[in-house]
ModelCIF file with pLDDT and N, C-alpha, C, O atoms, coordinates in Angstrom:
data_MODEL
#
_entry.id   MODEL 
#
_entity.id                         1 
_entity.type                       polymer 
_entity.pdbx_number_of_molecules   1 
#
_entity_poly.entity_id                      1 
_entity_poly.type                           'polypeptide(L)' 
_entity_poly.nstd_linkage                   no 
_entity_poly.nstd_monomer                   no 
_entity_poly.pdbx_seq_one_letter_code       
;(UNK)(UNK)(UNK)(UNK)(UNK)(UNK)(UNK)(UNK)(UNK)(UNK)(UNK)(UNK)(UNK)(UNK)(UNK)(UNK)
(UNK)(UNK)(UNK)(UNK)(UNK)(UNK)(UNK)(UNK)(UNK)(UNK)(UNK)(UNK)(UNK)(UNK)(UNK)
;
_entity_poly.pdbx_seq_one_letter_code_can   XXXXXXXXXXXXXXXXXXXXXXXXXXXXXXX 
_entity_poly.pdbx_strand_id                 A 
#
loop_
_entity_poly_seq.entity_id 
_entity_poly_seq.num 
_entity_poly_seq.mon_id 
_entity_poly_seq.hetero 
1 1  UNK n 
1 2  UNK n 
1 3  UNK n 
1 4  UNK n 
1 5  UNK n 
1 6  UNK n 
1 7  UNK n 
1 8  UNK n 
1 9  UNK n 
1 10 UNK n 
1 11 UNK n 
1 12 UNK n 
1 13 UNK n 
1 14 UNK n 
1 15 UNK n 
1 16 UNK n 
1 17 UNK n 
1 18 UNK n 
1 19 UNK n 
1 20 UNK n 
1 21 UNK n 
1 22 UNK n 
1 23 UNK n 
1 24 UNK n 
1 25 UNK n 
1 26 UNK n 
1 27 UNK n 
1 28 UNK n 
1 29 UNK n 
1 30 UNK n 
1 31 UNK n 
#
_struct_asym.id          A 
_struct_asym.entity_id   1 
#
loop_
_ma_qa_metric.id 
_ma_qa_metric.mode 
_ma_qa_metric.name 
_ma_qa_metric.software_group_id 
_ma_qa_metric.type 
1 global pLDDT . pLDDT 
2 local  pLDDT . pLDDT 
#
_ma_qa_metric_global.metric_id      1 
_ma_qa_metric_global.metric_value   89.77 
_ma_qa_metric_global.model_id       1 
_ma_qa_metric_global.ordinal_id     1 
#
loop_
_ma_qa_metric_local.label_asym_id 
_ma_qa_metric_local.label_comp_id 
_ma_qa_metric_local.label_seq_id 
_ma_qa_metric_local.metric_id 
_ma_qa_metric_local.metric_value 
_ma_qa_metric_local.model_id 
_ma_qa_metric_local.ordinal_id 
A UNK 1  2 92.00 1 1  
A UNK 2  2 89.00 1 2  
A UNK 3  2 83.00 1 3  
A UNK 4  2 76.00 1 4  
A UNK 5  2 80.00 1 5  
A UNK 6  2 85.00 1 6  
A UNK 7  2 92.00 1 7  
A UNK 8  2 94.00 1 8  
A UNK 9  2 94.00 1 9  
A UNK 10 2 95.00 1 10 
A UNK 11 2 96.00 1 11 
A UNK 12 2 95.00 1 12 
A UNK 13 2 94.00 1 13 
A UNK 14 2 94.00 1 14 
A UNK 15 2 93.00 1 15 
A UNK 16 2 93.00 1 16 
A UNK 17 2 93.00 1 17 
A UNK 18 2 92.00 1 18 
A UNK 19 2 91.00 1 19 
A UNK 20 2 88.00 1 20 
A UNK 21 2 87.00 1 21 
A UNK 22 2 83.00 1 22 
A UNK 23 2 84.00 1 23 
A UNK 24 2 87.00 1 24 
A UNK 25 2 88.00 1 25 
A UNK 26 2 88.00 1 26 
A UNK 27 2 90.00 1 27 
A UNK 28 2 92.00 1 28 
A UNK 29 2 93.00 1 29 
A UNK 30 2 92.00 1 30 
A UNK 31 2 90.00 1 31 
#
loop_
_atom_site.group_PDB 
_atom_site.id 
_atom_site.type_symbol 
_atom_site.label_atom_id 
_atom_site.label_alt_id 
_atom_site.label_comp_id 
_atom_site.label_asym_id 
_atom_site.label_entity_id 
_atom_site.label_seq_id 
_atom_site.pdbx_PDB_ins_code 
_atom_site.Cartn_x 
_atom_site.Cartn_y 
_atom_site.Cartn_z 
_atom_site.occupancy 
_atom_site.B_iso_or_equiv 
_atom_site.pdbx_formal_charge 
_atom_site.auth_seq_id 
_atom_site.auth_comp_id 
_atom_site.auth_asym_id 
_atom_site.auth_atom_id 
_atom_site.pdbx_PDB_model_num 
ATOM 1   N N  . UNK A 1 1  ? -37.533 5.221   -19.394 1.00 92.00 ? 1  UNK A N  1 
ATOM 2   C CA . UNK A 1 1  ? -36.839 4.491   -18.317 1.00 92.00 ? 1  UNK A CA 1 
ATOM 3   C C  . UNK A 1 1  ? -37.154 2.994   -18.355 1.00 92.00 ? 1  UNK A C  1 
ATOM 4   O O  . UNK A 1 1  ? -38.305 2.617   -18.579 1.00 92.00 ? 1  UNK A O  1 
ATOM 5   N N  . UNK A 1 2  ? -35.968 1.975   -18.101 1.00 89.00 ? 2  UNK A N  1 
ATOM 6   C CA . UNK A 1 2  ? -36.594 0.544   -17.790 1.00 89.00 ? 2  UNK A CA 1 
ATOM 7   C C  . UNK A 1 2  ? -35.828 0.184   -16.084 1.00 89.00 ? 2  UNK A C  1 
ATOM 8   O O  . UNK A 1 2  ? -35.117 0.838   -15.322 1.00 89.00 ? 2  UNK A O  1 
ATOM 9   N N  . UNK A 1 3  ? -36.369 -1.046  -16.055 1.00 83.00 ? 3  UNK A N  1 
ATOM 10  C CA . UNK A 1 3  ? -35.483 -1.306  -14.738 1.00 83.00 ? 3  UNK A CA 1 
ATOM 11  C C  . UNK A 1 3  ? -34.583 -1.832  -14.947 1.00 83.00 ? 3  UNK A C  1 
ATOM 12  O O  . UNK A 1 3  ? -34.521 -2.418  -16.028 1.00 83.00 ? 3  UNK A O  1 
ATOM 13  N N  . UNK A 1 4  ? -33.217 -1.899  -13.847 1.00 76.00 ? 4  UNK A N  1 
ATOM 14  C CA . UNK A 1 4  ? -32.234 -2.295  -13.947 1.00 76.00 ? 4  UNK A CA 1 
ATOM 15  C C  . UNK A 1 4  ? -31.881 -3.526  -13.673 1.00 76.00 ? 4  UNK A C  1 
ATOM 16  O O  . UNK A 1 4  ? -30.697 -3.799  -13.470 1.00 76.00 ? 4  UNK A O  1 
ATOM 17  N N  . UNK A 1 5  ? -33.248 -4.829  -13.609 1.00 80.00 ? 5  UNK A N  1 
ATOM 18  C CA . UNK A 1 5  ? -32.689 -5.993  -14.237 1.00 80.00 ? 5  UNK A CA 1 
ATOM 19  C C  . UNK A 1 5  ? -33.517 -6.540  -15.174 1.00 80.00 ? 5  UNK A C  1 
ATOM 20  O O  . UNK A 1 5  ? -33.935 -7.698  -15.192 1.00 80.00 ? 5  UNK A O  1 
ATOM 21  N N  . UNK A 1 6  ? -33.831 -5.295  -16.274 1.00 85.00 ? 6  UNK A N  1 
ATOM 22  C CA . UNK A 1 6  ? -34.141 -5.970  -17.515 1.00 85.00 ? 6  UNK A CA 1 
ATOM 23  C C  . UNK A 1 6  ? -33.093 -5.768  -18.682 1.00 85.00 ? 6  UNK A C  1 
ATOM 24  O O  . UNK A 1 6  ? -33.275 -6.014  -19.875 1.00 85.00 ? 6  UNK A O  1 
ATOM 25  N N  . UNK A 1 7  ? -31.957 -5.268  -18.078 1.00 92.00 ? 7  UNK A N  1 
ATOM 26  C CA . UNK A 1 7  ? -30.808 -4.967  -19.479 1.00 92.00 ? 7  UNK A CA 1 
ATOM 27  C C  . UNK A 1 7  ? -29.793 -5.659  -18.794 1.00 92.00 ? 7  UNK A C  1 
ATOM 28  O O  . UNK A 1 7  ? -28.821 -4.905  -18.742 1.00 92.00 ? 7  UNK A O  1 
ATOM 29  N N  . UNK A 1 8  ? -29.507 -6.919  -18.146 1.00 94.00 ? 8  UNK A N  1 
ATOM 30  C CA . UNK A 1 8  ? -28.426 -7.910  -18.007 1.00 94.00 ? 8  UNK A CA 1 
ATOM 31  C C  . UNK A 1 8  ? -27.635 -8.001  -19.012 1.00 94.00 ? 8  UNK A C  1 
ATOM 32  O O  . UNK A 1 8  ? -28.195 -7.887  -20.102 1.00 94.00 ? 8  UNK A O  1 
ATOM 33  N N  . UNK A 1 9  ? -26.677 -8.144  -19.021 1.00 94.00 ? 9  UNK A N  1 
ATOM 34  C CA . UNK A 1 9  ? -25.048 -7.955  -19.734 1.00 94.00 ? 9  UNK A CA 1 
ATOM 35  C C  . UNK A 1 9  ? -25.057 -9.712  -20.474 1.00 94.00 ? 9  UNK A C  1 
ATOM 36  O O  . UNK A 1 9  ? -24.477 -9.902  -21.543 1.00 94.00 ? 9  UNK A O  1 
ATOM 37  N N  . UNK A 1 10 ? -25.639 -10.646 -19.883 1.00 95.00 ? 10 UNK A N  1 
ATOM 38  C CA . UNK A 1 10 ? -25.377 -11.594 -20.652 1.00 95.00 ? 10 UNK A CA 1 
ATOM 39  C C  . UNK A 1 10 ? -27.084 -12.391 -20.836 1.00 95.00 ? 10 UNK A C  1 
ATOM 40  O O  . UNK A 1 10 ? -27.626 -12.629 -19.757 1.00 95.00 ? 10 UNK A O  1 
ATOM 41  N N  . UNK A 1 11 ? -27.838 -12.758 -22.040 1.00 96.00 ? 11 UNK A N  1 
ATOM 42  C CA . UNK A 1 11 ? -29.098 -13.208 -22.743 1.00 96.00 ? 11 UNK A CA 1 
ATOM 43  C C  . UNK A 1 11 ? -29.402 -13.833 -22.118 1.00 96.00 ? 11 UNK A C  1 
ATOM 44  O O  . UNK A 1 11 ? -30.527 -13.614 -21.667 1.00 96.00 ? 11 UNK A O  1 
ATOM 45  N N  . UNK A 1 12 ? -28.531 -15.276 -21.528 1.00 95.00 ? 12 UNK A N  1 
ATOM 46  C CA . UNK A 1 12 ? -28.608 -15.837 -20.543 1.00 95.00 ? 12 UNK A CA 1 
ATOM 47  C C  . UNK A 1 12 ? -27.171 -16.881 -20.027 1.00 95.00 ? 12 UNK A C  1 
ATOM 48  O O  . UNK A 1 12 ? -26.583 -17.821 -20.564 1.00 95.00 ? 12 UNK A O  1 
ATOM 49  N N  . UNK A 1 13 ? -27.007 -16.133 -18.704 1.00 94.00 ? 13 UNK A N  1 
ATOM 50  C CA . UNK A 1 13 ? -25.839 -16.375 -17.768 1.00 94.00 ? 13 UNK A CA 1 
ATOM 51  C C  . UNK A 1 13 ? -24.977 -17.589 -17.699 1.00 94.00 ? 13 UNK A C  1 
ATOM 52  O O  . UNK A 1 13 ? -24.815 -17.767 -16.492 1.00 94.00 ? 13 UNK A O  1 
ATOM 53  N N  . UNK A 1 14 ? -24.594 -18.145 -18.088 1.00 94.00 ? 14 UNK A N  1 
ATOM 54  C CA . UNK A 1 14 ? -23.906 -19.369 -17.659 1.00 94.00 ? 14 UNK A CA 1 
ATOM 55  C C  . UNK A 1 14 ? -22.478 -19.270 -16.636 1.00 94.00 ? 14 UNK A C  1 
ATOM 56  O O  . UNK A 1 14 ? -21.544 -18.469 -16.595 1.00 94.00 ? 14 UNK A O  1 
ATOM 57  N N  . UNK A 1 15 ? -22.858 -20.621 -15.775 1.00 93.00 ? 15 UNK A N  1 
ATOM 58  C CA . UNK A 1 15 ? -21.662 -20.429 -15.205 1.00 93.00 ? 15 UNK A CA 1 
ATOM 59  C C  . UNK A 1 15 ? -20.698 -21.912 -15.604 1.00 93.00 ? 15 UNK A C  1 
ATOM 60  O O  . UNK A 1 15 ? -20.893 -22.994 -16.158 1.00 93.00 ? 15 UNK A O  1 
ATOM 61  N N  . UNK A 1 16 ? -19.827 -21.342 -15.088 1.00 93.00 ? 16 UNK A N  1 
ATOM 62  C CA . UNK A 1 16 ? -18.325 -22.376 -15.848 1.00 93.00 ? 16 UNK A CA 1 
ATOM 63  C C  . UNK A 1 16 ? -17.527 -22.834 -14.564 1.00 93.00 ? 16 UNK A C  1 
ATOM 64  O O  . UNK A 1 16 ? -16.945 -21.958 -13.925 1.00 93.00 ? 16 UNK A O  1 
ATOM 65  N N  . UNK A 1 17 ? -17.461 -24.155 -14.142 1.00 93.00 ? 17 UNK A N  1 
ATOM 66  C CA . UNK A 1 17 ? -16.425 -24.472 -13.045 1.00 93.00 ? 17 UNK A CA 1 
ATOM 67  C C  . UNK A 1 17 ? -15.847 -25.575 -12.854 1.00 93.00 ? 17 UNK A C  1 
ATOM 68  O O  . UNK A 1 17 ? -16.379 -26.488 -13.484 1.00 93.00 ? 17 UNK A O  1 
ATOM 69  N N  . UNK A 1 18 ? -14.883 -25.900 -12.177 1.00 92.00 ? 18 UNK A N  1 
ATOM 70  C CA . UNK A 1 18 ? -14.172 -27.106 -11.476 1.00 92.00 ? 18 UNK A CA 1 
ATOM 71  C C  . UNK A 1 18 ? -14.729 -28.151 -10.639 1.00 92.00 ? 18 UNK A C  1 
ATOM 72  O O  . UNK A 1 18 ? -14.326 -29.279 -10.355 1.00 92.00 ? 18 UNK A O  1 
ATOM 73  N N  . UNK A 1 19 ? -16.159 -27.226 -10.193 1.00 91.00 ? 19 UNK A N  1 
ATOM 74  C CA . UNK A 1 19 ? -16.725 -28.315 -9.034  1.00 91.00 ? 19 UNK A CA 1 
ATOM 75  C C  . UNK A 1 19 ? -18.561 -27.941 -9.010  1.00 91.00 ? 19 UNK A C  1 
ATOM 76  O O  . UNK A 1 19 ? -19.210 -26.900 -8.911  1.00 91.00 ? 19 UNK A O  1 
ATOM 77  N N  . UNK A 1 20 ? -18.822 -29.034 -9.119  1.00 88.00 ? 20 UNK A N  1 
ATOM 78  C CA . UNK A 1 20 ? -20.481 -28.572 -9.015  1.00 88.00 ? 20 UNK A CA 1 
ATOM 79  C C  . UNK A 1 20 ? -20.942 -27.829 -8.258  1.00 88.00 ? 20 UNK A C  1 
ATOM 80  O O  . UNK A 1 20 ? -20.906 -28.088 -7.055  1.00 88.00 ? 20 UNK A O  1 
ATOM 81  N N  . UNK A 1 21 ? -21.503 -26.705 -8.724  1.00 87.00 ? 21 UNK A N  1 
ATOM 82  C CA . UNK A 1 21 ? -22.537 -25.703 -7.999  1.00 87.00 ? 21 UNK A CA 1 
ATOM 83  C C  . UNK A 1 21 ? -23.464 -26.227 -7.533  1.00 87.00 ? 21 UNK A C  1 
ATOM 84  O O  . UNK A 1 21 ? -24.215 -26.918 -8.222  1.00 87.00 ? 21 UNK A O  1 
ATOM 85  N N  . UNK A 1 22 ? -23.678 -25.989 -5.994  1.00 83.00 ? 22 UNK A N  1 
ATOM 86  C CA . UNK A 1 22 ? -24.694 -26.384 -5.087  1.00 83.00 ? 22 UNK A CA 1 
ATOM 87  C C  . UNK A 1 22 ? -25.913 -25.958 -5.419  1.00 83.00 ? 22 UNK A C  1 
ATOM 88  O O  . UNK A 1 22 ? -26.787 -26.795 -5.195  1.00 83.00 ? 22 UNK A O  1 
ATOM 89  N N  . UNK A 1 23 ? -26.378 -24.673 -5.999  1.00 84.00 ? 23 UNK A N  1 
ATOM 90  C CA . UNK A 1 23 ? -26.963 -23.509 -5.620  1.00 84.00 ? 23 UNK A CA 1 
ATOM 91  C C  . UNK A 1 23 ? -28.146 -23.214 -7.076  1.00 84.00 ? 23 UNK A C  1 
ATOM 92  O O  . UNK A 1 23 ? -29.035 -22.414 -7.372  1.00 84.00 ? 23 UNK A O  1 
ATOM 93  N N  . UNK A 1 24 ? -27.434 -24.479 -7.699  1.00 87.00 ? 24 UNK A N  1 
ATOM 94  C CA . UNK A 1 24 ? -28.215 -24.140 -9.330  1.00 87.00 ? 24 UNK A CA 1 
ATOM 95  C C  . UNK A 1 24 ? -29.006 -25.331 -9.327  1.00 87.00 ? 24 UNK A C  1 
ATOM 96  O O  . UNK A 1 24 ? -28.904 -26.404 -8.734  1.00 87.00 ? 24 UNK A O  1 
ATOM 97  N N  . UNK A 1 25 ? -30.095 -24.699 -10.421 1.00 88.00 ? 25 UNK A N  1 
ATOM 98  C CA . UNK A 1 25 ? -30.858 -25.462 -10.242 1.00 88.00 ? 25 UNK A CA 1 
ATOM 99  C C  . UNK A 1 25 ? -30.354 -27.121 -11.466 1.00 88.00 ? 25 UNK A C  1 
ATOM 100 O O  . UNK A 1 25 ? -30.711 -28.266 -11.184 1.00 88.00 ? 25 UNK A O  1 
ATOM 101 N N  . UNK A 1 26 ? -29.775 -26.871 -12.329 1.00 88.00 ? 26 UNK A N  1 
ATOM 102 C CA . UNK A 1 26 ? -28.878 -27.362 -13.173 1.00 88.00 ? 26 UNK A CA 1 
ATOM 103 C C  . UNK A 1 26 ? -28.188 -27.446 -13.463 1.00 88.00 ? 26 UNK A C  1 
ATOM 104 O O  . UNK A 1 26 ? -27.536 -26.477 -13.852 1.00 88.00 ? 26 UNK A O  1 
ATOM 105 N N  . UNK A 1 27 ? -27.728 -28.754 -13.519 1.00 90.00 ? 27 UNK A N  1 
ATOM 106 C CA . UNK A 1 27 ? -26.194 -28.754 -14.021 1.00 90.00 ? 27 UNK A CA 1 
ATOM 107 C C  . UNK A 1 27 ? -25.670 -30.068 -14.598 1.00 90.00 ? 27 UNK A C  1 
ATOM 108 O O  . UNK A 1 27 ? -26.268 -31.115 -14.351 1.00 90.00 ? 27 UNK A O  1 
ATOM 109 N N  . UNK A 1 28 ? -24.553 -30.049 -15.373 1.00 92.00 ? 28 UNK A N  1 
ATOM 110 C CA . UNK A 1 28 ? -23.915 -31.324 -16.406 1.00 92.00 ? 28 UNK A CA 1 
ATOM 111 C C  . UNK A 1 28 ? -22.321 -31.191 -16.157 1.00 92.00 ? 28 UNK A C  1 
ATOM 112 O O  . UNK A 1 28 ? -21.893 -30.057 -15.940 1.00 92.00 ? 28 UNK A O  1 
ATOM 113 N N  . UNK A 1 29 ? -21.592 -32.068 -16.171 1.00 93.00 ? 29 UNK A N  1 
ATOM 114 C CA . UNK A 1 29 ? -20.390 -31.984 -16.869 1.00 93.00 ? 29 UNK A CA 1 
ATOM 115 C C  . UNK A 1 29 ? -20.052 -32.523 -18.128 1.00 93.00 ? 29 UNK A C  1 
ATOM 116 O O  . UNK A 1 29 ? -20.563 -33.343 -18.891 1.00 93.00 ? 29 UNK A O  1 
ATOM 117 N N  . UNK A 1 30 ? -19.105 -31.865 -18.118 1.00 92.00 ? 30 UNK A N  1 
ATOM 118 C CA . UNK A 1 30 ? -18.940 -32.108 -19.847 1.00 92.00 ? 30 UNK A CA 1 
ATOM 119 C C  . UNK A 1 30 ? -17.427 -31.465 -20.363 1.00 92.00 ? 30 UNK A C  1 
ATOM 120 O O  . UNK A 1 30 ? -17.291 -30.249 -20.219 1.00 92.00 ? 30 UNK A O  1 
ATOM 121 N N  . UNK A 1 31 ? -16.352 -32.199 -20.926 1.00 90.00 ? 31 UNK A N  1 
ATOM 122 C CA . UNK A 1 31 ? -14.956 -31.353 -21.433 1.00 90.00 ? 31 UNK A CA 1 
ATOM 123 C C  . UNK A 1 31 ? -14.248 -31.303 -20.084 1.00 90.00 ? 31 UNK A C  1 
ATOM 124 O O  . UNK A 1 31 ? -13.150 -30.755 -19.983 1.00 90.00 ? 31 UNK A O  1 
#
């Protein structure tokens, strides 16, 4: 058995948007 947030679907998450995320700890624009 492992736990169910050590097999996340993505290595590591990125998010993609139109308008800066408040909520992260980082962020760039770019394209």
């Amino acid at each position: 058995p492992i736990a169910n947030d050590e097999n996340p679907a993505a290595t590591m998450e990125l998010v993609v948007s139109d308008s800066d995320p408040d909520k992260a700890d980082l962020s760039i624009y770019s394209h």
